[in-house]
C-alpha atoms as a PDB file:
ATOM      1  CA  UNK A   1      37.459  30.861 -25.053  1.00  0.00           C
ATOM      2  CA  UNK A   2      39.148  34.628 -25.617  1.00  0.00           C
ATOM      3  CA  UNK A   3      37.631  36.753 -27.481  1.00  0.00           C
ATOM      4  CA  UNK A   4      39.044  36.858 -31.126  1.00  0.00           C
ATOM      5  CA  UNK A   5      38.903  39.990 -32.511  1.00  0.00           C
ATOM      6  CA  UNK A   6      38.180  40.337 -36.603  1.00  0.00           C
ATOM      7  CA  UNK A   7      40.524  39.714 -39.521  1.00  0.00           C
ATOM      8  CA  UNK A   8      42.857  37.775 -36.922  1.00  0.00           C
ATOM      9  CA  UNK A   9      45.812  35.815 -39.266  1.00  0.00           C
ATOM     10  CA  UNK A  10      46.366  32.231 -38.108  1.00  0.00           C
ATOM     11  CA  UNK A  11      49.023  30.222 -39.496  1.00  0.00           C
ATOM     12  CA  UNK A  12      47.470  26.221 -39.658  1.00  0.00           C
ATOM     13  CA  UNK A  13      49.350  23.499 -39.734  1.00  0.00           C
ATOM     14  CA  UNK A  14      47.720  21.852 -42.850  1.00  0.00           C
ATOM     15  CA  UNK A  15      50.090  18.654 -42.832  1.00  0.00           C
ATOM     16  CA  UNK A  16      47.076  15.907 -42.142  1.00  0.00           C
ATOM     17  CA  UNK A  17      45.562  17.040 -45.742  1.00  0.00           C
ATOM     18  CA  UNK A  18      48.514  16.036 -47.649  1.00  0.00           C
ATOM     19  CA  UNK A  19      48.360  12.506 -46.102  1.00  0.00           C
ATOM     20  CA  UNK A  20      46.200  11.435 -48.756  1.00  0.00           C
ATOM     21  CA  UNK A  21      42.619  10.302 -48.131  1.00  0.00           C
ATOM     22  CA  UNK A  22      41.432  12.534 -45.652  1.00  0.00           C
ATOM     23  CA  UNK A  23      41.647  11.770 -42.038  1.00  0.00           C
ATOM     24  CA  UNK A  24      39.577  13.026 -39.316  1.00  0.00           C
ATOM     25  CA  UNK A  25      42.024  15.300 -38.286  1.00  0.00           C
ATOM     26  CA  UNK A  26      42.096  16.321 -42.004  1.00  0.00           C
ATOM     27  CA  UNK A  27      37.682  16.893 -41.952  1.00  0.00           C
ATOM     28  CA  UNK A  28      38.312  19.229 -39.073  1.00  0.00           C
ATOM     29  CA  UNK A  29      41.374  20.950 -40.753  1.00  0.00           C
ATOM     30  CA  UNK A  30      38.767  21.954 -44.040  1.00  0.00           C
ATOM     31  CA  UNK A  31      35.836  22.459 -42.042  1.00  0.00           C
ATOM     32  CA  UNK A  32      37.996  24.952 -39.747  1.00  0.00           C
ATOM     33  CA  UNK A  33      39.460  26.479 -43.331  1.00  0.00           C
ATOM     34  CA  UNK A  34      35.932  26.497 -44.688  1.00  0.00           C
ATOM     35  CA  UNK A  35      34.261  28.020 -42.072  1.00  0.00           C
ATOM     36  CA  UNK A  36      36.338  30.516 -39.948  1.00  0.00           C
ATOM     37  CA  UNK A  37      36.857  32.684 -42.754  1.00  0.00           C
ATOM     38  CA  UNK A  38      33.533  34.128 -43.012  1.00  0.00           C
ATOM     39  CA  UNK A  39      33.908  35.001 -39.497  1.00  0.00           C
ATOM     40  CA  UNK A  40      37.027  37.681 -40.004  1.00  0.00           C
ATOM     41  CA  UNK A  41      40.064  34.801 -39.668  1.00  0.00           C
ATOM     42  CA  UNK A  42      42.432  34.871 -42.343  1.00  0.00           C
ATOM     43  CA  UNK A  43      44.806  31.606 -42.543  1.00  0.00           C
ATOM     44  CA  UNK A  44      47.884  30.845 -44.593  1.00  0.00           C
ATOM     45  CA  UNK A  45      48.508  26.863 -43.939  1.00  0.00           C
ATOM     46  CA  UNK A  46      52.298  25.538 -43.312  1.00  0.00           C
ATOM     47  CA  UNK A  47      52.993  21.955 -44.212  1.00  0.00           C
ATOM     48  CA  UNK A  48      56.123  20.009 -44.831  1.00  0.00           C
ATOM     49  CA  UNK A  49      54.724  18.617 -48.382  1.00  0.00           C
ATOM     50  CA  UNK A  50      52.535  19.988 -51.031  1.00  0.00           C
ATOM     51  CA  UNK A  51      48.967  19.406 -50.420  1.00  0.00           C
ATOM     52  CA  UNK A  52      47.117  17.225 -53.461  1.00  0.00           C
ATOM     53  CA  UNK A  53      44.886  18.998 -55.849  1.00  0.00           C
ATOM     54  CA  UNK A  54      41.315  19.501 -54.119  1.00  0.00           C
ATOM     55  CA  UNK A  55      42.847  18.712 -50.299  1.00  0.00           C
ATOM     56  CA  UNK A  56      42.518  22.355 -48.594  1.00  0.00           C
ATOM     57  CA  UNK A  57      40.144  25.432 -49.595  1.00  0.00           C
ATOM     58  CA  UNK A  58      41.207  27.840 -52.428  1.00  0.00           C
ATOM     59  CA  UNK A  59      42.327  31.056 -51.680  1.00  0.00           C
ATOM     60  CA  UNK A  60      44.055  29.815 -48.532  1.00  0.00           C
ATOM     61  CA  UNK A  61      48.082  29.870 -49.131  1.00  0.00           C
ATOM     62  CA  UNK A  62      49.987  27.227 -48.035  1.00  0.00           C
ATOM     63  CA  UNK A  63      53.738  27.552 -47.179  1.00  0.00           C
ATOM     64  CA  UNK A  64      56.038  24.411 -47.701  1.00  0.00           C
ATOM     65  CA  UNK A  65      59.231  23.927 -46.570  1.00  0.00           C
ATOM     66  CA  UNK A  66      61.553  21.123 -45.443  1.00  0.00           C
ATOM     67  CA  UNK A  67      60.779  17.361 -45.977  1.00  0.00           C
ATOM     68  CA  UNK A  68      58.151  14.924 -45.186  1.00  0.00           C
ATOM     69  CA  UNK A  69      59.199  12.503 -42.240  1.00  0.00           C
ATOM     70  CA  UNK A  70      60.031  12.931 -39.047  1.00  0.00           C
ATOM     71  CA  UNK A  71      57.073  15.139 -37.660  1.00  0.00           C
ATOM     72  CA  UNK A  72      58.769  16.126 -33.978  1.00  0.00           C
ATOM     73  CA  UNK A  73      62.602  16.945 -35.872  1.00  0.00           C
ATOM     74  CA  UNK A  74      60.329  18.907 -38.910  1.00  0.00           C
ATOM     75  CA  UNK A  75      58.373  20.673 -35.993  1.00  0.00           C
ATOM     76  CA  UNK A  76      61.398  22.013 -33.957  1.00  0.00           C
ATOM     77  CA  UNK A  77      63.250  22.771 -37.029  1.00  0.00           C
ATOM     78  CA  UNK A  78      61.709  23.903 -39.857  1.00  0.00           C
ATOM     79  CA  UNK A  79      58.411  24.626 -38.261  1.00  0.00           C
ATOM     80  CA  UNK A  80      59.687  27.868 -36.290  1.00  0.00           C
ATOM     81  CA  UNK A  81      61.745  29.441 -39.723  1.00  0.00           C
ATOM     82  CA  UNK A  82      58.640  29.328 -41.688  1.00  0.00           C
ATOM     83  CA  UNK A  83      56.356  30.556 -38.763  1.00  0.00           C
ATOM     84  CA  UNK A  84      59.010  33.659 -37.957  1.00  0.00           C
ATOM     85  CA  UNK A  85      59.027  33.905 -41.945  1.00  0.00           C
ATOM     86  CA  UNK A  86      54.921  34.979 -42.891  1.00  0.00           C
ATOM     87  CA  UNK A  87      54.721  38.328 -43.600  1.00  0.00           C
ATOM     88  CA  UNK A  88      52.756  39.768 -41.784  1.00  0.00           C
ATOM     89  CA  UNK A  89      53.258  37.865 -39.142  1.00  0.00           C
ATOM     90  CA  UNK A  90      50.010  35.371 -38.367  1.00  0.00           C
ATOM     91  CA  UNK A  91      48.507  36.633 -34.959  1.00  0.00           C
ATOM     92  CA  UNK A  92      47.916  33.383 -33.789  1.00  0.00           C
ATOM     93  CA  UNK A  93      49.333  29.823 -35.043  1.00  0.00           C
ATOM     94  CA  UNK A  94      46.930  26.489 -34.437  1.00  0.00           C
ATOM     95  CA  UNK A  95      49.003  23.376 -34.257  1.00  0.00           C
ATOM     96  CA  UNK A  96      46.274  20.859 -35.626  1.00  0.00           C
ATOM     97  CA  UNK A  97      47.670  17.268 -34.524  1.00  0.00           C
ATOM     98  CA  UNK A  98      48.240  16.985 -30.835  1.00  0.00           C
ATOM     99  CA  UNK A  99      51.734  18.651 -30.828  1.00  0.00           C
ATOM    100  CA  UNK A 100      53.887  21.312 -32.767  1.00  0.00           C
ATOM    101  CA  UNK A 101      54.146  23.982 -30.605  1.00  0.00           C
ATOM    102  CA  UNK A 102      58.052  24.799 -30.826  1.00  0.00           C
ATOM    103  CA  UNK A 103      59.345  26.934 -28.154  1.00  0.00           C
ATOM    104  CA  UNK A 104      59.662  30.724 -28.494  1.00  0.00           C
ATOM    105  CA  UNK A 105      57.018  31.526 -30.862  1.00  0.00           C
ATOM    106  CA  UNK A 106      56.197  35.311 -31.021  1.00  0.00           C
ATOM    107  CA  UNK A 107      52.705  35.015 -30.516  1.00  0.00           C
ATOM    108  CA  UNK A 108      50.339  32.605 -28.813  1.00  0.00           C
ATOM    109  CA  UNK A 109      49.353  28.987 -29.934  1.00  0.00           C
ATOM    110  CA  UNK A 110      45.947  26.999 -29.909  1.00  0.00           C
ATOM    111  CA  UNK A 111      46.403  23.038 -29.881  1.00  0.00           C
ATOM    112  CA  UNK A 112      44.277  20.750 -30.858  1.00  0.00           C
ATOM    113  CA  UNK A 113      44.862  17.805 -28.836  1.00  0.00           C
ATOM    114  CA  UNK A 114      42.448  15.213 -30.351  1.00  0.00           C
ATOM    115  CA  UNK A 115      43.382  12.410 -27.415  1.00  0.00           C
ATOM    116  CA  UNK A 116      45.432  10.841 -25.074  1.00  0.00           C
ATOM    117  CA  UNK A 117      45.377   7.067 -26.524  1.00  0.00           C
ATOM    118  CA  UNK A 118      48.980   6.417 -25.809  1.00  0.00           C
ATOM    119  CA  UNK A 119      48.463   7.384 -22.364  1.00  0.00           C
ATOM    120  CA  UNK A 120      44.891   5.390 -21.515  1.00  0.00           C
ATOM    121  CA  UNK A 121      45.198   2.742 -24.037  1.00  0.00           C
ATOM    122  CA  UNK A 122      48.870   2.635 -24.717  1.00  0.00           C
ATOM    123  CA  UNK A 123      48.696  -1.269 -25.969  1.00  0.00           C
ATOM    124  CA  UNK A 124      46.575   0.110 -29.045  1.00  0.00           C
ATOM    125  CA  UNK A 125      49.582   1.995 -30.423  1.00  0.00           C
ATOM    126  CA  UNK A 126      51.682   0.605 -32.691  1.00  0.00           C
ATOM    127  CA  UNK A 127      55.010   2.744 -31.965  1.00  0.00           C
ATOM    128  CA  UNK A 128      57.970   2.864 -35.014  1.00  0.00           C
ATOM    129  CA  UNK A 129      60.957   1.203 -33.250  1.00  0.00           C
ATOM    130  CA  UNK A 130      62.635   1.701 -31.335  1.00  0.00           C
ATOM    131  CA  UNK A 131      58.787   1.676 -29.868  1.00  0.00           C
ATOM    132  CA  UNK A 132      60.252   3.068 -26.197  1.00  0.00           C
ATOM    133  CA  UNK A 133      62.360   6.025 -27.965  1.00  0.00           C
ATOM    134  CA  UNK A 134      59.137   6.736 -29.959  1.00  0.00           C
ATOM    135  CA  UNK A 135      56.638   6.207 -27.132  1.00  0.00           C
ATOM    136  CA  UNK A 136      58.868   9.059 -24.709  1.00  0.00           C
ATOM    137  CA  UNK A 137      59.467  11.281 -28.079  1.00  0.00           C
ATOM    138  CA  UNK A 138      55.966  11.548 -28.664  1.00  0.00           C
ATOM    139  CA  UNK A 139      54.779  11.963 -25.499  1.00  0.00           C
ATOM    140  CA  UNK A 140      57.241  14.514 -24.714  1.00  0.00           C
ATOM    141  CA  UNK A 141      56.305  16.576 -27.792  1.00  0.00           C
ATOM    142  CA  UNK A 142      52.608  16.430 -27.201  1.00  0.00           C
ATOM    143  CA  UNK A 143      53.332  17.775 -23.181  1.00  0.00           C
ATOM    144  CA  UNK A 144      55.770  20.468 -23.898  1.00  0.00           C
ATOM    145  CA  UNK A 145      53.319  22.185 -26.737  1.00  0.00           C
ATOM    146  CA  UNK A 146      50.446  21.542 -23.889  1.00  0.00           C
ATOM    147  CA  UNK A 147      52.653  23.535 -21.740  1.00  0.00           C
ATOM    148  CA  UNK A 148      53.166  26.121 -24.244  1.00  0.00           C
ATOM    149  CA  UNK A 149      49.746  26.529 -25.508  1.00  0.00           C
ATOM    150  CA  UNK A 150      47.943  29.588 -24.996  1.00  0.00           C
ATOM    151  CA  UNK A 151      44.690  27.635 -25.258  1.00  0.00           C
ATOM    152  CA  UNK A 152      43.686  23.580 -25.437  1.00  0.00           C
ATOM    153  CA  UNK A 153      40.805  22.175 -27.820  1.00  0.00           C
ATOM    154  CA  UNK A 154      39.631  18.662 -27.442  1.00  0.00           C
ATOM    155  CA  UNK A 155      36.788  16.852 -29.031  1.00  0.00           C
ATOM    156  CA  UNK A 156      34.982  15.866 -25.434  1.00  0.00           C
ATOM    157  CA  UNK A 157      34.578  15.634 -22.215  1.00  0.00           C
ATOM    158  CA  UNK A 158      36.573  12.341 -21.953  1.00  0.00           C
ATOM    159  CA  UNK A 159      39.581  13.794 -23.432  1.00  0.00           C
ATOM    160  CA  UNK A 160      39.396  17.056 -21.404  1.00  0.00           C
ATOM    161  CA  UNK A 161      39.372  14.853 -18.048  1.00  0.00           C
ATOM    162  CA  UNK A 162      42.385  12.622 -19.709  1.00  0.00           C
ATOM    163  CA  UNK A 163      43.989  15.641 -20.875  1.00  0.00           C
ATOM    164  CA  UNK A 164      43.460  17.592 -16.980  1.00  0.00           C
ATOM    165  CA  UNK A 165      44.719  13.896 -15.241  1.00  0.00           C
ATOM    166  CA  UNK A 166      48.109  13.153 -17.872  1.00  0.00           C
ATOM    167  CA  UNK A 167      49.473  16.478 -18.773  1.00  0.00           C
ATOM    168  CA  UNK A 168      50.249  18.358 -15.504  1.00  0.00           C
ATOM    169  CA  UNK A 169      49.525  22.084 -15.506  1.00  0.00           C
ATOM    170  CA  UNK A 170      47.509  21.781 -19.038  1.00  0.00           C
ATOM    171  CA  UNK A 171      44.068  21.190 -17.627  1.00  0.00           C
ATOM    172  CA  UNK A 172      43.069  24.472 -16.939  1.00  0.00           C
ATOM    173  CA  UNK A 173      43.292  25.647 -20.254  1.00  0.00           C
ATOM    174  CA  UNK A 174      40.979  23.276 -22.086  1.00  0.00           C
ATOM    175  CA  UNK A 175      37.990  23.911 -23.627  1.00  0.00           C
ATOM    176  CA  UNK A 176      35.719  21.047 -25.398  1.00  0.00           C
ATOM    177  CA  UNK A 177      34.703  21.483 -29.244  1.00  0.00           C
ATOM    178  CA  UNK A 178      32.667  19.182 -30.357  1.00  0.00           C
ATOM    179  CA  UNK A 179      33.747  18.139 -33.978  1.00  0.00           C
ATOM    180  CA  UNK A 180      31.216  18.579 -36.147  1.00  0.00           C
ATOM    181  CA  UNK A 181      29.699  15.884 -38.693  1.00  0.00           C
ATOM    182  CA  UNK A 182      30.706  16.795 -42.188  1.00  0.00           C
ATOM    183  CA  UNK A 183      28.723  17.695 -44.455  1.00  0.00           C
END
């Protein structure tokens, strides 16, 4: 991984902790809130709802904007306008669930990109219909933000070797973070 140099701002996309009971994708959201700053990262958190009472760390602001629904249409359209919008602007921004990178950000992205289910074990997904429409949305959104990541994290080995085999030109910029067991 680069070097990160002190007091770096990241703008986090917070939107799993608002989903209610917390997800996995929602432990590694607080742990990454909970931990990071002691180690010179600053975040603000962007989210298309308000996040419950207790969901994400205090003293870490969350901006919300737009609507809940529709995560690829919020993430192309509102996403950018609030990113463009922090003052001052976040150094880096960390899209936290497998896409939401939108084109054209001015500065780099980290994406976490937890798996590639719907591309090794595509009958376990249960798509929204139209399920083809969603199926070629989703995975459309999840390789153009591989594409435009700066860097990759993945929870293991497996998913690094999926990630290097299904998203063309991605693989080389992949590095393997083990989550860790909450506490």
């Amino acid at each position: 991984m680069p070097f990160v140099p002190r007091h770096t701002r990241v703008a986090i996309d917070v939107r799993p902790l608002a989903l209610g009971p917390t997800t996995g994708i929602g432990l590694i959201i607080s742990q990454i809130l909970e931990e990071l700053p002691g180690r010179g990262m600053r975040f603000v958190g962007v989210s298309d709802r308000p996040l419950p009472p207790g969901a994400g760390p205090d003293g870490v602001p969350v901006i919300v904007a737009g609507r809940p629904g529709g995560r690829i249409r919020w993430e192309s359209l509102v996403l950018p306008r609030i990113l463009r919008s922090i003052d001052p602007p976040p150094d880096l921004y960390h899209a936290t669930w497998n896409h939401g990178i939108a084109p054209g950000l001015p500065f780099p992205s980290l994406l976490s990109l937890h798996d590639l289910i719907p591309w090794v074990r595509p009958r376990f997904v249960q798509w929204p219909r139209p399920a083809a429409l969603h199926r070629w949305l989703y995975r459309r959104a999840v390789l153009d933000s591989a594409l435009r990541a700066a860097a990759i994290v993945t929870l293991s080995e497996a998913s690094r070797r999926d990630i290097a085999a299904h998203l063309p030109g991605a693989g080389t910029r992949v590095e393997v973070v083990p989550c860790a067991v909450p506490r």
